[in-house]
N, C-alpha and C. Protein backbone atom coordinates (compact mmCIF):
# COMPACT_ATOMS: atom_id res chain seq x y z
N UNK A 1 25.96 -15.97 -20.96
CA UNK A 1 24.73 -15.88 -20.20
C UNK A 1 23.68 -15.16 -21.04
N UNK A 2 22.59 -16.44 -20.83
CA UNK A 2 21.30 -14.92 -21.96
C UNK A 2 20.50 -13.88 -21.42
N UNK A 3 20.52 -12.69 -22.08
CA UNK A 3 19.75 -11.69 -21.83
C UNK A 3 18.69 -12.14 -21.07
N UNK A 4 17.85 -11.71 -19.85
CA UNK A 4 16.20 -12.13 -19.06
C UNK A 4 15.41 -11.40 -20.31
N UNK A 5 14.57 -12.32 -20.34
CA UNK A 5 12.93 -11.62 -21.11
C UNK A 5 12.36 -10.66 -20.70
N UNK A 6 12.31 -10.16 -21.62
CA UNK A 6 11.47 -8.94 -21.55
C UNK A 6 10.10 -8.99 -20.78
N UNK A 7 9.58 -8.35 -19.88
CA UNK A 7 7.98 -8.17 -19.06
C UNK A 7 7.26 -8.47 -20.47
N UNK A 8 5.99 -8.82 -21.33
CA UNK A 8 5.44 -8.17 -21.89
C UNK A 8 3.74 -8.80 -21.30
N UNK A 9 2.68 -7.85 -21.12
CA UNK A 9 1.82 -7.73 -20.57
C UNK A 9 0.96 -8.01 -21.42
N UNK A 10 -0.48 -8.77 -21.15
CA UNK A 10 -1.72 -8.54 -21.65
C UNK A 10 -2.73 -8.45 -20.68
N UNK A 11 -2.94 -7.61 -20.87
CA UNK A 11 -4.65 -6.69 -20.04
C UNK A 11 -5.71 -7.29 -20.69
N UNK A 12 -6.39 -8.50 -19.99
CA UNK A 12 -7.81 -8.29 -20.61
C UNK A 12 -8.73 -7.97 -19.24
N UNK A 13 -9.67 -6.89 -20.30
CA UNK A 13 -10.99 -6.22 -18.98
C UNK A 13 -12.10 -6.38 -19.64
N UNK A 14 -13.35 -6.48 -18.17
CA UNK A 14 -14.55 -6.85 -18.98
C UNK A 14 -15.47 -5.79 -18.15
N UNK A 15 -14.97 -5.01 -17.11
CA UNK A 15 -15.65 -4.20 -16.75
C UNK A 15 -15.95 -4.93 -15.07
N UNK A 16 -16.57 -4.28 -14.47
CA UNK A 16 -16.89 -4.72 -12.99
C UNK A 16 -18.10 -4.57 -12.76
N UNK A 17 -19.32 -4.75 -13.01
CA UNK A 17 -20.78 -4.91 -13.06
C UNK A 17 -21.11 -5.93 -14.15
N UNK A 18 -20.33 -6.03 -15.46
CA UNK A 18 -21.43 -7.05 -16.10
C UNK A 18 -20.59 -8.14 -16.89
N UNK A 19 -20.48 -9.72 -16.22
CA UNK A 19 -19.72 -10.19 -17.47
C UNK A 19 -19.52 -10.75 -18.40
N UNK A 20 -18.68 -11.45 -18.68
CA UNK A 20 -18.50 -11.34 -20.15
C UNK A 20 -17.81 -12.76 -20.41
N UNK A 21 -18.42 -13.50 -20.16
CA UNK A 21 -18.14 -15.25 -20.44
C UNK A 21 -17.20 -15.88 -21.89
N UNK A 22 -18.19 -14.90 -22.88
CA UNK A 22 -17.57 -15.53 -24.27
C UNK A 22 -15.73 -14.86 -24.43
N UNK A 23 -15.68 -13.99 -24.10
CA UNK A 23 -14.31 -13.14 -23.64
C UNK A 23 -13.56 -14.15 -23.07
N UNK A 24 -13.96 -14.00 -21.67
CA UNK A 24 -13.26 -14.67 -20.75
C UNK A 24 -12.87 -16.28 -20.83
N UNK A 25 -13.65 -16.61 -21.66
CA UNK A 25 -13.79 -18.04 -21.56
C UNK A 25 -12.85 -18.49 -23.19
N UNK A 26 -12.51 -17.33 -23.94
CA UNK A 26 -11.93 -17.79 -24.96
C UNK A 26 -10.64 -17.00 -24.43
N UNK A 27 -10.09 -16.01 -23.59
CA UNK A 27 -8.48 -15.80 -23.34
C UNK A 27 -8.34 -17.03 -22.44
N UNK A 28 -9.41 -18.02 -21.84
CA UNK A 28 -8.47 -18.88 -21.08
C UNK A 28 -8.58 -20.26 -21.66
N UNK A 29 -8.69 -20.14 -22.72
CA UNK A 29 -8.03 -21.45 -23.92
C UNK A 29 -6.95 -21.93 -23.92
N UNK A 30 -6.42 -23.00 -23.54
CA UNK A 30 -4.50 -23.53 -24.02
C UNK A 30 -3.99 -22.83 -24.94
N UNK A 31 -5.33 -22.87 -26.12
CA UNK A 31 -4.76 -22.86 -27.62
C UNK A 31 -4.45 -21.16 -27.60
N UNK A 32 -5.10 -20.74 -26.85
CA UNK A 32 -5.26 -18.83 -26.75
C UNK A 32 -3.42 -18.69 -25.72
N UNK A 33 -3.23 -19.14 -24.84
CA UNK A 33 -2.38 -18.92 -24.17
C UNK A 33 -1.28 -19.21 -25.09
N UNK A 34 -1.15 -20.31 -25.68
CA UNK A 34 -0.07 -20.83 -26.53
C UNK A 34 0.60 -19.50 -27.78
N UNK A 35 -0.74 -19.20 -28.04
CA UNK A 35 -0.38 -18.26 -29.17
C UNK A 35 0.33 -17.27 -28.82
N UNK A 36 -0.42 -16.54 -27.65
CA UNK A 36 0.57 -15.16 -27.02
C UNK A 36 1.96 -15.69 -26.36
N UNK A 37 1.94 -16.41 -25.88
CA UNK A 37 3.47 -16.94 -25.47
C UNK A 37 4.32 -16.54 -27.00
N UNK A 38 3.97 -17.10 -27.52
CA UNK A 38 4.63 -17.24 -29.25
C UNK A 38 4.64 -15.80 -29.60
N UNK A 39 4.00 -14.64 -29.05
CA UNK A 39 4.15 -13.91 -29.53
C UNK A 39 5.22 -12.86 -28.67
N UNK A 40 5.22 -13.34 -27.69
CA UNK A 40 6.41 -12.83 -26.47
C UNK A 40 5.59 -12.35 -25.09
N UNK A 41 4.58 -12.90 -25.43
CA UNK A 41 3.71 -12.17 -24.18
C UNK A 41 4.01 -13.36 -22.72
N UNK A 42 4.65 -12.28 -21.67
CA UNK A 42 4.76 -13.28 -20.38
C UNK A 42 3.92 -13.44 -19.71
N UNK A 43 2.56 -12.40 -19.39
CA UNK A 43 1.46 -12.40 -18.15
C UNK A 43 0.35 -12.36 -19.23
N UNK A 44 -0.75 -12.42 -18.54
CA UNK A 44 -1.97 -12.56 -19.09
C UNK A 44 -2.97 -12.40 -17.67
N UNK A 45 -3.59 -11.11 -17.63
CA UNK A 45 -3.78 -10.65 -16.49
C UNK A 45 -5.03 -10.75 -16.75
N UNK A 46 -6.13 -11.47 -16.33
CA UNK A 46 -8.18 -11.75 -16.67
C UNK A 46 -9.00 -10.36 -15.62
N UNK A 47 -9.07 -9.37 -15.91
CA UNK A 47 -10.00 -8.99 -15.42
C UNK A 47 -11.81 -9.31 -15.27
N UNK A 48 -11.80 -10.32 -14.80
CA UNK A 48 -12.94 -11.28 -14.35
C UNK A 48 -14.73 -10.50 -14.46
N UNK A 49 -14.24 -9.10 -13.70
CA UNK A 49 -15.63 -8.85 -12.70
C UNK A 49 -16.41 -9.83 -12.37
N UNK A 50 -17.98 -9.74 -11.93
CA UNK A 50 -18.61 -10.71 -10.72
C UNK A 50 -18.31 -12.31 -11.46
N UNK A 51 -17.45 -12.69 -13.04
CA UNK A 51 -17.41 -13.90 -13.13
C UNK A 51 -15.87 -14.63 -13.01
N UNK A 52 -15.61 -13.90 -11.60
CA UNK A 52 -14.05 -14.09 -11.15
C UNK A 52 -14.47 -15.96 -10.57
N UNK A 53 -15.44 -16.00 -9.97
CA UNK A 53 -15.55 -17.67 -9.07
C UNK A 53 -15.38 -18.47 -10.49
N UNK A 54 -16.27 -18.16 -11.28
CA UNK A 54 -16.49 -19.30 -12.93
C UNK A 54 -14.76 -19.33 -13.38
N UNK A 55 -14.53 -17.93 -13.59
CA UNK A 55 -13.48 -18.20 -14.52
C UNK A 55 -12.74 -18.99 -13.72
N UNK A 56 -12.25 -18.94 -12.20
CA UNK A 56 -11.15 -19.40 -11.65
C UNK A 56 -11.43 -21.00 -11.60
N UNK A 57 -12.10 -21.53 -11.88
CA UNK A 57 -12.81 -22.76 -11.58
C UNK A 57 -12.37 -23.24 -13.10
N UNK A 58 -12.74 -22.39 -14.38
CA UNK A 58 -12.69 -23.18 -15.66
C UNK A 58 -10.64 -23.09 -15.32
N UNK A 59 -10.22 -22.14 -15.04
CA UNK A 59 -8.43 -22.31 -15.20
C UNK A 59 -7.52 -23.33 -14.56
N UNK A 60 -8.44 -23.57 -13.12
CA UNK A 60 -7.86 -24.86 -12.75
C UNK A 60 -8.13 -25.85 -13.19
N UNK A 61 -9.42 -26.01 -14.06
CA UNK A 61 -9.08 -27.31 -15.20
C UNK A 61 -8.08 -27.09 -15.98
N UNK A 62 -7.39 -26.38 -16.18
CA UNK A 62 -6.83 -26.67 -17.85
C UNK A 62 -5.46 -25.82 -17.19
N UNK A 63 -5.34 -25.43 -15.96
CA UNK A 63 -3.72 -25.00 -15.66
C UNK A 63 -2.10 -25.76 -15.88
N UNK A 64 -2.50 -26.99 -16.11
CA UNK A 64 -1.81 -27.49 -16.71
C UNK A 64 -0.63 -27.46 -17.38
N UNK A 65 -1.60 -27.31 -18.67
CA UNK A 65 -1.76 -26.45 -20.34
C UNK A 65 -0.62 -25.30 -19.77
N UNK A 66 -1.13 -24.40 -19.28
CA UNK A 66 -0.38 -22.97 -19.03
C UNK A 66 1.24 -23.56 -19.65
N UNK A 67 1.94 -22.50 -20.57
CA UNK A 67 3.55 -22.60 -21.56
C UNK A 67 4.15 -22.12 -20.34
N UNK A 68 5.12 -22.61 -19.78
CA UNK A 68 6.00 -22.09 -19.18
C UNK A 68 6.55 -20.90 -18.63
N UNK A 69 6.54 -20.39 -19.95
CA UNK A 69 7.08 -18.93 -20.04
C UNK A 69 6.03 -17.97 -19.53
N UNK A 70 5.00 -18.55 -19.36
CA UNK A 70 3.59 -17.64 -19.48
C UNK A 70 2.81 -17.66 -18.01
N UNK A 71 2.69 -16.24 -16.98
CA UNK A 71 2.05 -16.31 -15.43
C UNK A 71 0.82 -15.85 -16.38
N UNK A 72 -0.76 -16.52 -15.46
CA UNK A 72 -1.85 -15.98 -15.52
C UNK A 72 -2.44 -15.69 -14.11
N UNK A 73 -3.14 -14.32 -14.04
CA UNK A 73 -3.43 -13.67 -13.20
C UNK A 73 -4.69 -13.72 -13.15
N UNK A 74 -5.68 -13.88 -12.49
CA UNK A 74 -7.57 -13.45 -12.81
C UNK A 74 -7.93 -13.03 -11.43
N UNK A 75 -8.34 -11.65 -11.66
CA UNK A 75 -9.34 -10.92 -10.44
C UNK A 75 -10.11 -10.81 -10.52
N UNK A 76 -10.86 -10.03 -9.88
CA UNK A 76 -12.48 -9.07 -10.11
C UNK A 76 -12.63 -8.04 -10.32
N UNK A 77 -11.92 -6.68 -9.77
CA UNK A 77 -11.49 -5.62 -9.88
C UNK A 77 -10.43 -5.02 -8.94
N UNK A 78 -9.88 -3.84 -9.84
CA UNK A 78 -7.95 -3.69 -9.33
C UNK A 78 -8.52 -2.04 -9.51
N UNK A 79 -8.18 -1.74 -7.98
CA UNK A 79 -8.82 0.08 -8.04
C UNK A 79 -7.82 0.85 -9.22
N UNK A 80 -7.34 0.39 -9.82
CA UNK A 80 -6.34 1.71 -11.06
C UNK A 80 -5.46 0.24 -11.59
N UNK A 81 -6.05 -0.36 -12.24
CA UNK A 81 -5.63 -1.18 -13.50
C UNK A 81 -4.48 -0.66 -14.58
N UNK A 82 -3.67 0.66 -14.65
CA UNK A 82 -3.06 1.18 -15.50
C UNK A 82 -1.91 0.66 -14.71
N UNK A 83 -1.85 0.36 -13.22
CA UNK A 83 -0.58 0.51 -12.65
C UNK A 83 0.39 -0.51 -13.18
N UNK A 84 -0.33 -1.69 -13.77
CA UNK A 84 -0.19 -3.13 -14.38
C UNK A 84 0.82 -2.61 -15.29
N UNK A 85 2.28 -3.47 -15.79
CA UNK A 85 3.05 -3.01 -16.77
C UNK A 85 2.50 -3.76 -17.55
N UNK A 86 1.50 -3.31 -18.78
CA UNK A 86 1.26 -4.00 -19.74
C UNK A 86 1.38 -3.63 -20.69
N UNK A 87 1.46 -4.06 -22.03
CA UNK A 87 1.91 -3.68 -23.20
C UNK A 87 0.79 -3.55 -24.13
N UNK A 88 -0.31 -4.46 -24.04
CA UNK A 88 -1.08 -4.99 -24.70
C UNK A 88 -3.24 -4.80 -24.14
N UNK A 89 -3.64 -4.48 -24.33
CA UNK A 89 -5.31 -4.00 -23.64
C UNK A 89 -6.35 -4.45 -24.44
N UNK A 90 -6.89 -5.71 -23.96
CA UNK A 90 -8.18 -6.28 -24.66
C UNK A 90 -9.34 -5.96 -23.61
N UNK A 91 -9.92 -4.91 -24.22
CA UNK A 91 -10.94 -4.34 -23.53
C UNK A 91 -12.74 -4.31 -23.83
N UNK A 92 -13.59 -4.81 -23.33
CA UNK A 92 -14.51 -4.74 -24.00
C UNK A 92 -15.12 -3.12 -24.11
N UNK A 93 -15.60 -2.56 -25.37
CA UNK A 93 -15.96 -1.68 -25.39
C UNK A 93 -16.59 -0.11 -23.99
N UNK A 94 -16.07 -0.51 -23.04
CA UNK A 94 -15.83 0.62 -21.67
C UNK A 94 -14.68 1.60 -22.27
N UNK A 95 -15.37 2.59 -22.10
CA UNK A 95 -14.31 4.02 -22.41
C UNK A 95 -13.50 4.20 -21.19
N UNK A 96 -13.47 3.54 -20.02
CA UNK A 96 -12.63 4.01 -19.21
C UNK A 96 -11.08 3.64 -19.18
N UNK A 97 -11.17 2.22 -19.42
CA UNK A 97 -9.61 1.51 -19.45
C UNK A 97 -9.75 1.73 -21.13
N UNK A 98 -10.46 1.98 -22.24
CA UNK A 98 -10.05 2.47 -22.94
C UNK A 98 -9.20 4.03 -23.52
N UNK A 99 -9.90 5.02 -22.65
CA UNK A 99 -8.75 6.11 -22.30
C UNK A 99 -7.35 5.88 -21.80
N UNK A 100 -7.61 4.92 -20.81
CA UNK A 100 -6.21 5.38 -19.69
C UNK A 100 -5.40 4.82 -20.99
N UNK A 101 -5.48 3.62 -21.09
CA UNK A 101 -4.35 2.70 -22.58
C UNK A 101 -4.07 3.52 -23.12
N UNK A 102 -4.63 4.55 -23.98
CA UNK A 102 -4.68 5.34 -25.25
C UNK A 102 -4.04 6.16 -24.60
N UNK A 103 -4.06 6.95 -23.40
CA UNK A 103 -3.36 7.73 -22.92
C UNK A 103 -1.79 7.92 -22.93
N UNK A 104 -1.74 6.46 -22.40
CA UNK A 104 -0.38 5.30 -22.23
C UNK A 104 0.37 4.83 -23.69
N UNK A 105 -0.38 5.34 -24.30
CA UNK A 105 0.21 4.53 -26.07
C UNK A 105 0.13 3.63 -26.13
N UNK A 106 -0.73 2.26 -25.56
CA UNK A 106 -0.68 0.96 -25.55
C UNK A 106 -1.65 0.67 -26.68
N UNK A 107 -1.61 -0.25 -27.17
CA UNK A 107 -1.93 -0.99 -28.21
C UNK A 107 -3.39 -1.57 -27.47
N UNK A 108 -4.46 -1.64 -28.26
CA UNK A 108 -5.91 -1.92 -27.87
C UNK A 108 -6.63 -2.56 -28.67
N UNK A 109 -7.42 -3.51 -28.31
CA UNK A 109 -8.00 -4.62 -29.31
C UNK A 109 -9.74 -4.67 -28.28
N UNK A 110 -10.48 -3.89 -29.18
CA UNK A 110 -11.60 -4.04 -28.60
C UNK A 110 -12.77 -4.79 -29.16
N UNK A 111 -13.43 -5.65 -28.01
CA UNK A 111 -14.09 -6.85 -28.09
C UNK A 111 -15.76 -6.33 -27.44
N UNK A 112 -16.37 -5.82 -28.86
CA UNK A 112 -17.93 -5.28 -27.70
C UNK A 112 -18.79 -6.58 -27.45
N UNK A 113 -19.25 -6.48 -26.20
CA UNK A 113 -20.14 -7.39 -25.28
C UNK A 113 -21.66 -7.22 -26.17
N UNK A 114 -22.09 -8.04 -26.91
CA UNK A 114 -23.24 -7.67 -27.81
C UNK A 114 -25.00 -7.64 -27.12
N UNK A 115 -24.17 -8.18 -25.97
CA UNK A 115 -26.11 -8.58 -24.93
C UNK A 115 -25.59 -7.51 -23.94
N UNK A 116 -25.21 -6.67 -24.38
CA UNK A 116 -25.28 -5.10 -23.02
C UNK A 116 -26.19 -4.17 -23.62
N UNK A 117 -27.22 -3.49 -23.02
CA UNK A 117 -28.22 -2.47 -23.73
C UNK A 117 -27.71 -1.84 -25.23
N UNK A 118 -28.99 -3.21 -25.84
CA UNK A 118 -28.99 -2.15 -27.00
C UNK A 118 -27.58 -2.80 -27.89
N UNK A 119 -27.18 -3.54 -27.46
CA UNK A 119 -25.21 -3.23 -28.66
C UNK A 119 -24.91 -1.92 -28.16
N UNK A 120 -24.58 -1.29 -27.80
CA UNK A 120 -24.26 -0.04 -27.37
C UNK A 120 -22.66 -0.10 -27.85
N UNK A 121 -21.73 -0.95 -27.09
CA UNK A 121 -20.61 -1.16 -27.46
C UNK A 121 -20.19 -1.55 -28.58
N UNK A 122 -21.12 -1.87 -29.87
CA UNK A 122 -20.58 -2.21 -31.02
C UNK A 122 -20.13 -1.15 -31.43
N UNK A 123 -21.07 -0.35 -31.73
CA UNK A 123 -20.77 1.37 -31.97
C UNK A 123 -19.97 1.88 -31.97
N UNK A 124 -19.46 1.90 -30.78
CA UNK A 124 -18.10 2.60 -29.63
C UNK A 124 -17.12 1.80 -30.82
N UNK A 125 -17.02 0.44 -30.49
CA UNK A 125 -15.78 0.12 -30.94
C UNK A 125 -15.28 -0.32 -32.93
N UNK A 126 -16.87 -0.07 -33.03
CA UNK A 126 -16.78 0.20 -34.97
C UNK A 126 -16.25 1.68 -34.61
N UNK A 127 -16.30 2.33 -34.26
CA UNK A 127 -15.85 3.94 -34.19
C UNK A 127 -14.15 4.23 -34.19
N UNK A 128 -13.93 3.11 -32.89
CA UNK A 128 -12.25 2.97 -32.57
C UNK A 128 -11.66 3.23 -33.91
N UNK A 129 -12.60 1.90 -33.68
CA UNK A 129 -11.17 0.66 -35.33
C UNK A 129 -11.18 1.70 -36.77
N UNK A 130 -12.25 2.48 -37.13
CA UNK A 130 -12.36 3.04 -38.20
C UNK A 130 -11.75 4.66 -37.82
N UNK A 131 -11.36 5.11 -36.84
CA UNK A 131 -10.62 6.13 -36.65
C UNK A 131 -8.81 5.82 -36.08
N UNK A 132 -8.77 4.42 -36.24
CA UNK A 132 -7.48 4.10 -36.16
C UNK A 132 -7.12 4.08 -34.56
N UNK A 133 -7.81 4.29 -33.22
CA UNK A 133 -7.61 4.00 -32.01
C UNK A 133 -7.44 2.73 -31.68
N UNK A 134 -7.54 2.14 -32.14
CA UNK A 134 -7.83 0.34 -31.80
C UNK A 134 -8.24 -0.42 -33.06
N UNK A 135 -8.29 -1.94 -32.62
CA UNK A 135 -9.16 -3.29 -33.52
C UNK A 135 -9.54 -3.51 -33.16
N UNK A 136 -10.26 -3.46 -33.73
CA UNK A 136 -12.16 -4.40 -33.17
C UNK A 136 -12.21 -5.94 -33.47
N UNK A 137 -12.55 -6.60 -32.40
CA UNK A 137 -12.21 -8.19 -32.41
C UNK A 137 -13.65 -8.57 -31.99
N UNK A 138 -14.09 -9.83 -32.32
CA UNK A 138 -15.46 -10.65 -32.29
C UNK A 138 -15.24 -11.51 -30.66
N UNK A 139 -14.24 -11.31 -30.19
CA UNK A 139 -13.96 -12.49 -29.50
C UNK A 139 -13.78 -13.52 -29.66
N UNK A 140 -13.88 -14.31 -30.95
CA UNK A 140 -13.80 -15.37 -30.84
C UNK A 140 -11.93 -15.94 -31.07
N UNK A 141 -11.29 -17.17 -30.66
CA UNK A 141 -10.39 -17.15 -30.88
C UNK A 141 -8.90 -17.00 -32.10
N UNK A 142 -9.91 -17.46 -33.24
CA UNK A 142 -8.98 -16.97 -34.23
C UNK A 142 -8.88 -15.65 -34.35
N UNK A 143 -10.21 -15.03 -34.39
CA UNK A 143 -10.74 -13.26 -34.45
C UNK A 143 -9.65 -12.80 -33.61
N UNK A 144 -8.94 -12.96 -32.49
CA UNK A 144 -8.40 -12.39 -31.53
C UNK A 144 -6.52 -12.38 -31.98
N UNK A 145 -6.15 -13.19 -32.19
CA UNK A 145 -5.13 -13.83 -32.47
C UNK A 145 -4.45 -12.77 -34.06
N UNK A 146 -5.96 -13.13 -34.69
CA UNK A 146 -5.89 -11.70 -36.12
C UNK A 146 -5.66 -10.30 -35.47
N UNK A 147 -6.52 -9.87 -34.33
CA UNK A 147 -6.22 -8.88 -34.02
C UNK A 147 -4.91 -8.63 -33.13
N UNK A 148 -4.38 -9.41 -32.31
CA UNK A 148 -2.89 -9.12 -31.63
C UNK A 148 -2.06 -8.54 -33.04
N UNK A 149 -2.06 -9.23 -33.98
CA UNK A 149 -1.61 -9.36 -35.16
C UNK A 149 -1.30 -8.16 -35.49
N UNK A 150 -2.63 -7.29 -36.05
CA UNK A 150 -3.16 -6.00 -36.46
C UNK A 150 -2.75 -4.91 -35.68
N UNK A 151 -3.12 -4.96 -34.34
CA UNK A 151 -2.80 -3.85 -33.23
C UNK A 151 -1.41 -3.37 -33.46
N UNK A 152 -0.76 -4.94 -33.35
CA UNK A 152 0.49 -4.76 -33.27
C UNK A 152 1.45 -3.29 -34.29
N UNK A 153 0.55 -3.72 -35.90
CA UNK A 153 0.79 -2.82 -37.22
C UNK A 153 0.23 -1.55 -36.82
N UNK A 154 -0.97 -1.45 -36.23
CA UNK A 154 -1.47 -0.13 -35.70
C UNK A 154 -0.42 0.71 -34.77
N UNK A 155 0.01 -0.31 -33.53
CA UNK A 155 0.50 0.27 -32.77
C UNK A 155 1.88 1.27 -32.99
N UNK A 156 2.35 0.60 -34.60
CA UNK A 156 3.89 0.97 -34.89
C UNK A 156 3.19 2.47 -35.62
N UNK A 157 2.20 2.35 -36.76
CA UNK A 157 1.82 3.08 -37.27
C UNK A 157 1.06 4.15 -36.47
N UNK A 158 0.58 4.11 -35.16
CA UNK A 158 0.01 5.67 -34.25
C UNK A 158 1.27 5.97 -33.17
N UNK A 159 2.55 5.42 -33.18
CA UNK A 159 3.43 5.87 -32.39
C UNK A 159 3.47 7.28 -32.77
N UNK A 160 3.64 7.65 -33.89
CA UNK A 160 4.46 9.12 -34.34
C UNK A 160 2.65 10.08 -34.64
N UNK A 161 1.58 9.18 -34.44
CA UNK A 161 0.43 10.09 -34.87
C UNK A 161 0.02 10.62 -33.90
N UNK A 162 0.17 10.01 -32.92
CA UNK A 162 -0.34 9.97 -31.45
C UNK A 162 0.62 9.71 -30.56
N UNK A 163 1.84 10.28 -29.84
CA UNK A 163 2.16 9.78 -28.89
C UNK A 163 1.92 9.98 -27.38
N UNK A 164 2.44 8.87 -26.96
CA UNK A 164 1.45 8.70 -25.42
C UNK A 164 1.67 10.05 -24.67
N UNK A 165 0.72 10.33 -23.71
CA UNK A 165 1.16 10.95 -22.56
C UNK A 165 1.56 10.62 -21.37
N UNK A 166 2.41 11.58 -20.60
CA UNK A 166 2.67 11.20 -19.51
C UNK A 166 1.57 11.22 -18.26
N UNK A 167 1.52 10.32 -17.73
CA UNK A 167 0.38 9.70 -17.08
C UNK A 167 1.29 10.33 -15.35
N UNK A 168 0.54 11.30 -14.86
CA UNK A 168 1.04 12.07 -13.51
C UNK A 168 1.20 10.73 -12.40
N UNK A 169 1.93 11.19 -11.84
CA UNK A 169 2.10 10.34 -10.75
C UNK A 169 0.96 10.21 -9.38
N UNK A 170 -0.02 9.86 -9.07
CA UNK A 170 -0.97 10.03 -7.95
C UNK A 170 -0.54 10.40 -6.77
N UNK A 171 0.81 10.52 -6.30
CA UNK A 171 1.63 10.75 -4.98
C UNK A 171 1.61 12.38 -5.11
N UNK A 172 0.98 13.08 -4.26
CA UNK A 172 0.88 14.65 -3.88
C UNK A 172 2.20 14.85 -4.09
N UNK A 173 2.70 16.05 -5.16
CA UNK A 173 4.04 16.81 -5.04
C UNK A 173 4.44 17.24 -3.78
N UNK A 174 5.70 16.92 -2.70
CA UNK A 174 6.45 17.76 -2.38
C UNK A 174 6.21 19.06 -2.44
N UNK A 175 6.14 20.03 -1.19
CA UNK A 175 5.83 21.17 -1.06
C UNK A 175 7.35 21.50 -0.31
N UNK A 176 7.97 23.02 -0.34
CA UNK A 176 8.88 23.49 0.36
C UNK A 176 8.07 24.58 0.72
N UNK A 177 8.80 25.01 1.86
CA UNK A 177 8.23 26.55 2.50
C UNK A 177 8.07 27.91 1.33
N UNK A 178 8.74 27.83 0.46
CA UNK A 178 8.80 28.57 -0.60
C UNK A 178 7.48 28.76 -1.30
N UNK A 179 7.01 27.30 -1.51
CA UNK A 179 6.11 27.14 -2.35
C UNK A 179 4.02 27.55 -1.64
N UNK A 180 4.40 27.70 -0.65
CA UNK A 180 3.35 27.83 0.29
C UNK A 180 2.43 29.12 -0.38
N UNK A 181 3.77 29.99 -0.23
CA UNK A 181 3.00 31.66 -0.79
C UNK A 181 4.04 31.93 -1.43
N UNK A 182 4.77 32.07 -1.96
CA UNK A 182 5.56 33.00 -3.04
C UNK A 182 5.31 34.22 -2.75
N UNK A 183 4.06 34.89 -3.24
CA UNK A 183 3.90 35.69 -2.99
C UNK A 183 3.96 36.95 -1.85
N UNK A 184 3.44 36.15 -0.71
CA UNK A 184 3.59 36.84 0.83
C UNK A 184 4.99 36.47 1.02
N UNK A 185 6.00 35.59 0.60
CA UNK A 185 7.28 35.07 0.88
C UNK A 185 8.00 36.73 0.68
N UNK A 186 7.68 36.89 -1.16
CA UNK A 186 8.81 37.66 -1.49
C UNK A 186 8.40 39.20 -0.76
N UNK A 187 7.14 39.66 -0.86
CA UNK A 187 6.59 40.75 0.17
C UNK A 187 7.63 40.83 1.56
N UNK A 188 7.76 39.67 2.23
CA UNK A 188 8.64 39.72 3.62
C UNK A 188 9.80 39.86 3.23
N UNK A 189 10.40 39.67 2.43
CA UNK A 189 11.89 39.69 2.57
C UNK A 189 11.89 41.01 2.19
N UNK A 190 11.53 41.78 1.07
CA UNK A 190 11.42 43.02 0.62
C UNK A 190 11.19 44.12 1.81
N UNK A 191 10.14 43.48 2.64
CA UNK A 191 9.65 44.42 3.73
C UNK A 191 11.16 44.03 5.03
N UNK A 192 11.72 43.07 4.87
CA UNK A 192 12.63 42.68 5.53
C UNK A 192 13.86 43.68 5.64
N UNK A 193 14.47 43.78 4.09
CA UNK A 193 15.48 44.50 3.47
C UNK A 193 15.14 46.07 3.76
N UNK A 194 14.06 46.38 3.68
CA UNK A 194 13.61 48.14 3.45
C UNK A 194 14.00 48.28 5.09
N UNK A 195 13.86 47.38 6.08
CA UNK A 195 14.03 47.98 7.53
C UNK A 195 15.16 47.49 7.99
N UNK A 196 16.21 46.65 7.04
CA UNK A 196 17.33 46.39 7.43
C UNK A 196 17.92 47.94 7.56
């Protein structure tokens, strides 16, 4: 009997106010899906924002296509996107899902949106790639495919430079009566004992 496959995840985000067509419209290529299959990747999760109606419209043309091995997911926005088991984070230049990843030790391939004020995000993500946080990718599809590539070498090479942190659990700790006051706790028993 053979071993089940391994989960392996790809995160792409484009942010939730502004989007990002040339992105979106080149992870949902056959030829784009085909490749990450090949590379072991099982999901391919589209973080859409407001161009969740377009994209879902271009995927049912070409769902087809979709490799077997390979689920695709496309939303608009997911209140805490980290919860996703993913391995992999194509992010356009946003520092936010770029922290949490980095946090996580995940491997990051950043794609800046060039018609957002200014290039602003080129910056950001010439900054990544040249301090070794990430690759900086053009979006376009070979560009991307180079970078899974790259990350991948990055990712082996910042394991031991950087390793991840543990990312707290959002569920409030468990409290015992103990933990309430300690302080006034151990006072009573003391004051307890002196009038025993």
């Amino acid at each position: 009997m053979a071993a089940p496959q391994l989960e392996r995840v790809c995160l792409v985000t484009v942010g939730a106010t502004a989007g990002f067509k040339k992105l979106v419209g080149t992870v949902l290529l056959p030829s784009f899906w085909h490749y990450i299959a090949s590379q072991g990747f099982t999901q391919l999760h589209i973080q859409c924002g407001p161009d969740v109606a377009w994209a879902s419209k271009q995927l049912s043309l070409v769902k087809n296509d979709i490799p077997s091995e390979l689920t695709i997911d496309i939303f608009d926005v997911k209140k805490n996107l980290m919860r996703e088991e993913m391995t992999l984070c194509k992010d356009v230049a946003g520092t936010g899902t770029i922290l949490d990843a980095w946090k996580m030790g995940l491997p990051i391939i950043v794609v800046p949106n060039t018609q957002l004020l200014n290039d602003h995000q080129t910056e950001m993500a010439k900054h990544l790639s040249k301090e070794g946080y990430a690759i900086m990718s053009s979006g376009s599809a070979e560009d991307l495919e180079e970078a899974i590539h790259k990350v991948g070498l990055l990712w082996e090479e910042n394991k031991t430079r950087w390793p991840p942190h543990k990312i707290p659990s959002q569920a409030p700790d468990r409290l015992s009566l103990w933990d309430l006051a300690p302080e006034e706790v151990a006072r009573e028993q003391n004051a307890t004992m002196v009038h025993d």
